[in-house]
N, C-alpha and C. Protein backbone atom coordinates (compact mmCIF):
# COMPACT_ATOMS: atom_id res chain seq x y z
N UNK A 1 96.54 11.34 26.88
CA UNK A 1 96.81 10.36 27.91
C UNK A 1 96.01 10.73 29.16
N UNK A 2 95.58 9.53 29.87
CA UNK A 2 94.68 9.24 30.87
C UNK A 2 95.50 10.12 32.14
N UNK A 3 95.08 11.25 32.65
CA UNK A 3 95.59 11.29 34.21
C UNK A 3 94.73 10.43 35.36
N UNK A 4 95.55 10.00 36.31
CA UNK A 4 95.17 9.62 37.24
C UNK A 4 95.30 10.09 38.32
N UNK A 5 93.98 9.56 39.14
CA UNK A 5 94.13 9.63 40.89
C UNK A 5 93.61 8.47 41.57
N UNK A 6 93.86 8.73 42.29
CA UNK A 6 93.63 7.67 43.50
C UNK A 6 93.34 7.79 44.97
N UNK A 7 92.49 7.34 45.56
CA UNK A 7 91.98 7.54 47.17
C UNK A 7 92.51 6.90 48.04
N UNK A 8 93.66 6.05 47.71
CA UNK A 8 94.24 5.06 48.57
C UNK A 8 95.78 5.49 48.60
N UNK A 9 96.48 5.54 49.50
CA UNK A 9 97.70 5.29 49.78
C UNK A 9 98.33 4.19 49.13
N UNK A 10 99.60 4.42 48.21
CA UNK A 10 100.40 3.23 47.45
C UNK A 10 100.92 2.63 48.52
N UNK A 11 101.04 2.55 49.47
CA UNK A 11 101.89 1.08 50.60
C UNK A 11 100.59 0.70 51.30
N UNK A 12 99.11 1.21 50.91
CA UNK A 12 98.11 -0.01 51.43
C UNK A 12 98.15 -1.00 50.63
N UNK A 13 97.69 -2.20 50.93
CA UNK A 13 97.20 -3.35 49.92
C UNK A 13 95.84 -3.38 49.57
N UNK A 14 95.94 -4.61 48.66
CA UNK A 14 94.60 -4.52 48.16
C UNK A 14 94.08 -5.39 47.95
N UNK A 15 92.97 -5.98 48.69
CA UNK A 15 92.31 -7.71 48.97
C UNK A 15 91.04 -7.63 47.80
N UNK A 16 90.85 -6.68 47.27
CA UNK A 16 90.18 -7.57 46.27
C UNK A 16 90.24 -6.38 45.09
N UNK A 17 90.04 -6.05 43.92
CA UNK A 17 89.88 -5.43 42.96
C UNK A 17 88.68 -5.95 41.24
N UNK A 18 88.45 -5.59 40.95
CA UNK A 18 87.45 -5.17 39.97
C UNK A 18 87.99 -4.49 38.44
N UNK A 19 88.20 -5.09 37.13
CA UNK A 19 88.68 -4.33 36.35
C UNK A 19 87.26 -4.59 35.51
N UNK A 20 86.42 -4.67 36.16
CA UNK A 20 84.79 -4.60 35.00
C UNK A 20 85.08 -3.07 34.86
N UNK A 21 83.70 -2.93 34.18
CA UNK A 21 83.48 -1.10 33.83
C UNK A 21 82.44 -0.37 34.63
N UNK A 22 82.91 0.76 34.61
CA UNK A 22 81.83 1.53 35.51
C UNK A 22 81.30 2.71 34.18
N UNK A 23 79.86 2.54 34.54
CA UNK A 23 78.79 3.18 33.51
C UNK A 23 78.06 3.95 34.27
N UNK A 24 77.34 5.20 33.38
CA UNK A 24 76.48 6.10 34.14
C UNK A 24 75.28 5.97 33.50
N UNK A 25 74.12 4.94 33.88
CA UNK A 25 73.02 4.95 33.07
C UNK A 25 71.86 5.80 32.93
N UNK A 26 70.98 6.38 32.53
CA UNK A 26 70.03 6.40 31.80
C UNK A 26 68.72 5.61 32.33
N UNK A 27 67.52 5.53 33.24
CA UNK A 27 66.82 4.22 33.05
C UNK A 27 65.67 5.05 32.40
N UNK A 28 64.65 4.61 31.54
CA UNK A 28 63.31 4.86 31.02
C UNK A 28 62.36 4.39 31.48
N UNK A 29 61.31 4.66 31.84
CA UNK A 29 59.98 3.95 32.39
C UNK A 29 59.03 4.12 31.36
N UNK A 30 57.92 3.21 31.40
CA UNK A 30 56.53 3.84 30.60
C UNK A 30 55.80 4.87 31.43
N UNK A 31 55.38 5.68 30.63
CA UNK A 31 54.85 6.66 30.98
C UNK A 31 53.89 5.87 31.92
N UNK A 32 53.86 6.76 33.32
CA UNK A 32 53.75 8.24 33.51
C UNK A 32 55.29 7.93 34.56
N UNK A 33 56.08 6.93 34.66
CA UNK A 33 56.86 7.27 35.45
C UNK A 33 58.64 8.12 34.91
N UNK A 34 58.71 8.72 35.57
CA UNK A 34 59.71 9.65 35.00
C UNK A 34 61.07 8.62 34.75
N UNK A 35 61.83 9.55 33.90
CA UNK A 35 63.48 8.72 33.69
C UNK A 35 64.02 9.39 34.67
N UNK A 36 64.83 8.65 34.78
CA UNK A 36 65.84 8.46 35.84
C UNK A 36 67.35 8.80 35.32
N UNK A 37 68.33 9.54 36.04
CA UNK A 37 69.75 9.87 34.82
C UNK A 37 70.51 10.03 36.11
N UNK A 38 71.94 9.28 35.12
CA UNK A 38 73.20 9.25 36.31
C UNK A 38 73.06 8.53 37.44
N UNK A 39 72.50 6.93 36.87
CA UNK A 39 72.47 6.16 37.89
C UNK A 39 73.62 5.54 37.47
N UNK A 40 74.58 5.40 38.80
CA UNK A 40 75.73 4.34 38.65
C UNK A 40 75.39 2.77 38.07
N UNK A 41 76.02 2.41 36.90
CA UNK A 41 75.81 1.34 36.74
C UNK A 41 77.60 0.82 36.27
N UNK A 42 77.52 -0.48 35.95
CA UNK A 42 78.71 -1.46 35.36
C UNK A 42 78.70 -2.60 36.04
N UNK A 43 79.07 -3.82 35.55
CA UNK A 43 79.49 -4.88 36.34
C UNK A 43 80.50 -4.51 37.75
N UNK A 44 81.72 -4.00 36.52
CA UNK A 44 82.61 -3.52 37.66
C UNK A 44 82.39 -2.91 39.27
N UNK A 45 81.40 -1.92 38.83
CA UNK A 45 80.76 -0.97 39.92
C UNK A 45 80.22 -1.96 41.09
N UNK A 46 79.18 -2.51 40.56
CA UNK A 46 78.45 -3.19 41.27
C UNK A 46 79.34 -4.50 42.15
N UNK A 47 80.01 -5.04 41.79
CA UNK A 47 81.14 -5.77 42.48
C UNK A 47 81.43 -5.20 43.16
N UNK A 48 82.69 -3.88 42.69
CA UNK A 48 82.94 -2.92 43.87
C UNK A 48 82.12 -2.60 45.05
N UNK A 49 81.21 -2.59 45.13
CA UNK A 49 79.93 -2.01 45.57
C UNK A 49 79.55 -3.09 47.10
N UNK A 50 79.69 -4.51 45.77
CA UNK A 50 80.16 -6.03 47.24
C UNK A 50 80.67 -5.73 47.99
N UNK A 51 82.37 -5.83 47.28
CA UNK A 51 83.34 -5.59 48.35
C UNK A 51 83.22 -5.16 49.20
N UNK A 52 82.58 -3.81 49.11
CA UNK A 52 82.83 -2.64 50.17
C UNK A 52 82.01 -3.01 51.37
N UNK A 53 80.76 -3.49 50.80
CA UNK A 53 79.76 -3.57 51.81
C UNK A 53 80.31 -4.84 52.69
N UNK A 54 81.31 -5.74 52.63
CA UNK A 54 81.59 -6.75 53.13
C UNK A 54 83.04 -6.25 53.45
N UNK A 55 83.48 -4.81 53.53
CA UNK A 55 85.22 -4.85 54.02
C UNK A 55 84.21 -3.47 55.22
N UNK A 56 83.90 -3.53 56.31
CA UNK A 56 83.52 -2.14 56.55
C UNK A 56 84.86 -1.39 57.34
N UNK A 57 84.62 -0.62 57.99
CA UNK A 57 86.10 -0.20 58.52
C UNK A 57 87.28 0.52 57.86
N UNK A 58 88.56 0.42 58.81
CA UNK A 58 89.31 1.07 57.89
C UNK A 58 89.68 -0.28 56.06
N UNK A 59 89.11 -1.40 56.31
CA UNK A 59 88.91 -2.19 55.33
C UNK A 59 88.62 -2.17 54.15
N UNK A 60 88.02 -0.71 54.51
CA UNK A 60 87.27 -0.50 52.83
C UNK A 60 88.22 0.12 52.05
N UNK A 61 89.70 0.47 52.31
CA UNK A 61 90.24 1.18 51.53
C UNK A 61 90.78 0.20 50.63
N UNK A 62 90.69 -1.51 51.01
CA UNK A 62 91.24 -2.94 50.25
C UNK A 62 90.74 -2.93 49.10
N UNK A 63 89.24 -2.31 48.85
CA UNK A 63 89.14 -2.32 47.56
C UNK A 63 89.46 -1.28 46.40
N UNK A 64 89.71 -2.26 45.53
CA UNK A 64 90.17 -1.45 44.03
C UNK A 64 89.16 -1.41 43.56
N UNK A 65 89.35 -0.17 42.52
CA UNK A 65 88.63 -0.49 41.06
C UNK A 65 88.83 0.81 40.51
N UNK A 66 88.15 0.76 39.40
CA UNK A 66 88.97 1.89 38.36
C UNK A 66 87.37 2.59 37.48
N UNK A 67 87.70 3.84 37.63
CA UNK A 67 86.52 5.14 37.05
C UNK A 67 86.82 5.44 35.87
N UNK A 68 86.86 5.80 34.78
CA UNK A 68 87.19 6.51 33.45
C UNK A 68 86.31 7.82 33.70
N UNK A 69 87.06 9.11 34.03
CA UNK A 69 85.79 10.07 34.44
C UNK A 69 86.41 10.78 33.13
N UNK A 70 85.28 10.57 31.87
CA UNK A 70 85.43 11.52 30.87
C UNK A 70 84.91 12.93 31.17
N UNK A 71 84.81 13.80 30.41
CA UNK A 71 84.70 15.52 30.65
C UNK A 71 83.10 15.72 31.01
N UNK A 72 82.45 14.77 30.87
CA UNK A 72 80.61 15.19 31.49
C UNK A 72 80.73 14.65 32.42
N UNK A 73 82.07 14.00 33.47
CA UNK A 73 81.58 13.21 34.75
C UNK A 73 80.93 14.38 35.97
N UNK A 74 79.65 13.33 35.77
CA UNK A 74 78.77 14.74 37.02
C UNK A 74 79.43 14.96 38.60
N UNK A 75 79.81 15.85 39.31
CA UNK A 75 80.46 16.34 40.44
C UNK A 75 79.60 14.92 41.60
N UNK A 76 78.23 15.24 41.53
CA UNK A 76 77.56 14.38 42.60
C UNK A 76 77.55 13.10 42.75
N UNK A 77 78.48 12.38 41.49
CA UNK A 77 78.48 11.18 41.52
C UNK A 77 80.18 10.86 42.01
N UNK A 78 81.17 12.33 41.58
CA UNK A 78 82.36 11.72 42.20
C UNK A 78 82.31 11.94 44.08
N UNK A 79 80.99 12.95 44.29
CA UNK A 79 80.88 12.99 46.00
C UNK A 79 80.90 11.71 46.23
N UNK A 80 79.80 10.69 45.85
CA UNK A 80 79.53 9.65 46.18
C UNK A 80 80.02 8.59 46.08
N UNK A 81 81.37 8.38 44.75
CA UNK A 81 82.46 7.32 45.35
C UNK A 81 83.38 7.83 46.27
N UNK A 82 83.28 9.31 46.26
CA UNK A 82 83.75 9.33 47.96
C UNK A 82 83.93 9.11 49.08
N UNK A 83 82.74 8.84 49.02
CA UNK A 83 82.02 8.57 50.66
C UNK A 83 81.97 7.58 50.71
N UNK A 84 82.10 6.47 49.81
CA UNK A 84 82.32 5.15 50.12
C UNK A 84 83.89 4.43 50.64
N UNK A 85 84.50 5.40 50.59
CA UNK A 85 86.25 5.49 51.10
C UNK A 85 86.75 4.17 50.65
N UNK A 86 86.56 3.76 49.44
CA UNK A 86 87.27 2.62 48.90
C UNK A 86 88.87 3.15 48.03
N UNK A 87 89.39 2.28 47.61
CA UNK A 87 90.85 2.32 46.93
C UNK A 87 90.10 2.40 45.79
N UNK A 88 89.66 3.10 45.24
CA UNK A 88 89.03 3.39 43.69
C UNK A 88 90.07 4.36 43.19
N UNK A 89 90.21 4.32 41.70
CA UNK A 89 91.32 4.76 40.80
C UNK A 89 90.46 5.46 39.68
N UNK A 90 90.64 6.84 39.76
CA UNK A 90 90.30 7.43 39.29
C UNK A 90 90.73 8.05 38.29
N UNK A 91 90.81 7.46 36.65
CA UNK A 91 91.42 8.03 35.30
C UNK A 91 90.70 9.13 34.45
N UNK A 92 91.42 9.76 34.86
CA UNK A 92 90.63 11.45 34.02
C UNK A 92 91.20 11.31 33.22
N UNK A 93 90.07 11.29 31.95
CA UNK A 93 90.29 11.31 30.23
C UNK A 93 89.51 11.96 29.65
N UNK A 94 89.85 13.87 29.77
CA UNK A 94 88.61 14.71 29.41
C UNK A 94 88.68 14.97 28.09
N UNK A 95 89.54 14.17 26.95
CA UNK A 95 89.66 14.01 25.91
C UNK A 95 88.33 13.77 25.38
N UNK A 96 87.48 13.23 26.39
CA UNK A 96 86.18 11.43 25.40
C UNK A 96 85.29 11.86 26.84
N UNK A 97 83.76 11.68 26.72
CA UNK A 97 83.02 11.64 27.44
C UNK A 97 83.09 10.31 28.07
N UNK A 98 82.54 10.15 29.40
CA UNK A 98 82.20 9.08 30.36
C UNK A 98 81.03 7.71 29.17
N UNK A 99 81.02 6.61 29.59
CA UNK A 99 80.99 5.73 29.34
C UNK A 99 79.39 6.04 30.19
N UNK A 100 78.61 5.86 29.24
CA UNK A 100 77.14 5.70 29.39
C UNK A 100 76.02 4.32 28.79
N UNK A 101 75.07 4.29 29.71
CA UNK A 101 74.34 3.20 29.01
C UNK A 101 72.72 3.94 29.04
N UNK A 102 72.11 3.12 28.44
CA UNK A 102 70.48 3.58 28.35
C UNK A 102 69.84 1.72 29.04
N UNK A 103 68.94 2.23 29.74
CA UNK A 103 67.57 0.77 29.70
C UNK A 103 66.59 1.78 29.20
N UNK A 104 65.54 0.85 28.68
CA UNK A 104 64.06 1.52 28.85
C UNK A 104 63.34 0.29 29.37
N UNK A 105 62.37 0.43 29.89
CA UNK A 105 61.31 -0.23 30.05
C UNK A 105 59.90 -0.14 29.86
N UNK A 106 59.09 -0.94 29.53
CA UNK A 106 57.96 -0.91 28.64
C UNK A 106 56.76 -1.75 29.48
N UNK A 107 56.07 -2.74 28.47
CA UNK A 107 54.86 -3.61 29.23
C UNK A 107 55.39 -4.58 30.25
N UNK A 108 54.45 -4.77 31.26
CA UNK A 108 55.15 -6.06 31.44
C UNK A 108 56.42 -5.91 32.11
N UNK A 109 57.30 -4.51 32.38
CA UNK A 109 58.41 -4.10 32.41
C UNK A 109 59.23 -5.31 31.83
N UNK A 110 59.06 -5.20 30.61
CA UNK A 110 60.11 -5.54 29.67
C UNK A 110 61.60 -4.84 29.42
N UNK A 111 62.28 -5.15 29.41
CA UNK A 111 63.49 -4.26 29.33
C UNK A 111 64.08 -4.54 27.84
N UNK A 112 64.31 -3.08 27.86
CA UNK A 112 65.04 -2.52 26.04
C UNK A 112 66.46 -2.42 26.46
């Protein structure tokens, strides 16, 4: 079973929330440009990401949304939903690794 945390106080509210997914991608380039790893990605994320930028203040704690930090979640990426001081919900499930994606890109930057 999932433990949880949370950055928000239970008697704040919460004006908007997000139950998309949050992913840690992977991007590929054609050579010669390097990959890229542990870029925040998900629908979810990126919504979240709205919100925030449109609640600034003590406002930003209105938003929700929810992490699955399986047992490879990298330290520098939980600094950084830190610092965004949103109501993000944080489910530690070191049972199962974090929820990852891959792009590559090719000619044309075509995307794989």
């Amino acid at each position: 079973m999932a433990s949880e945390t949370a950055q928000n106080n239970e008697d704040e509210e919460i004006d908007f929330v997000s139950l998309g997914m949050f992913i840690i991608d992977q991007i590929d380039f054609k050579a010669p440009t390097p990959s890229v790893y542990n870029v925040i990605g998900g629908a979810g994320t990126y919504s979240a990401i709205g919100a925030r930028i449109m609640s600034p203040g003590s406002s930003s704690k209105r938003v929700g949304w929810i992490v699955d930090a399986g047992n490879d979640f990298p330290p520098e990426l939980r600094q950084l939903i830190a610092s965004w001081n949103t109501g993000c919900l944080i489910r530690e499930t070191p049972e199962r690794l974090t929820t990852r994606g891959w792009n590559g890109y090719g000619d044309n930057e075509h995307r794989g």
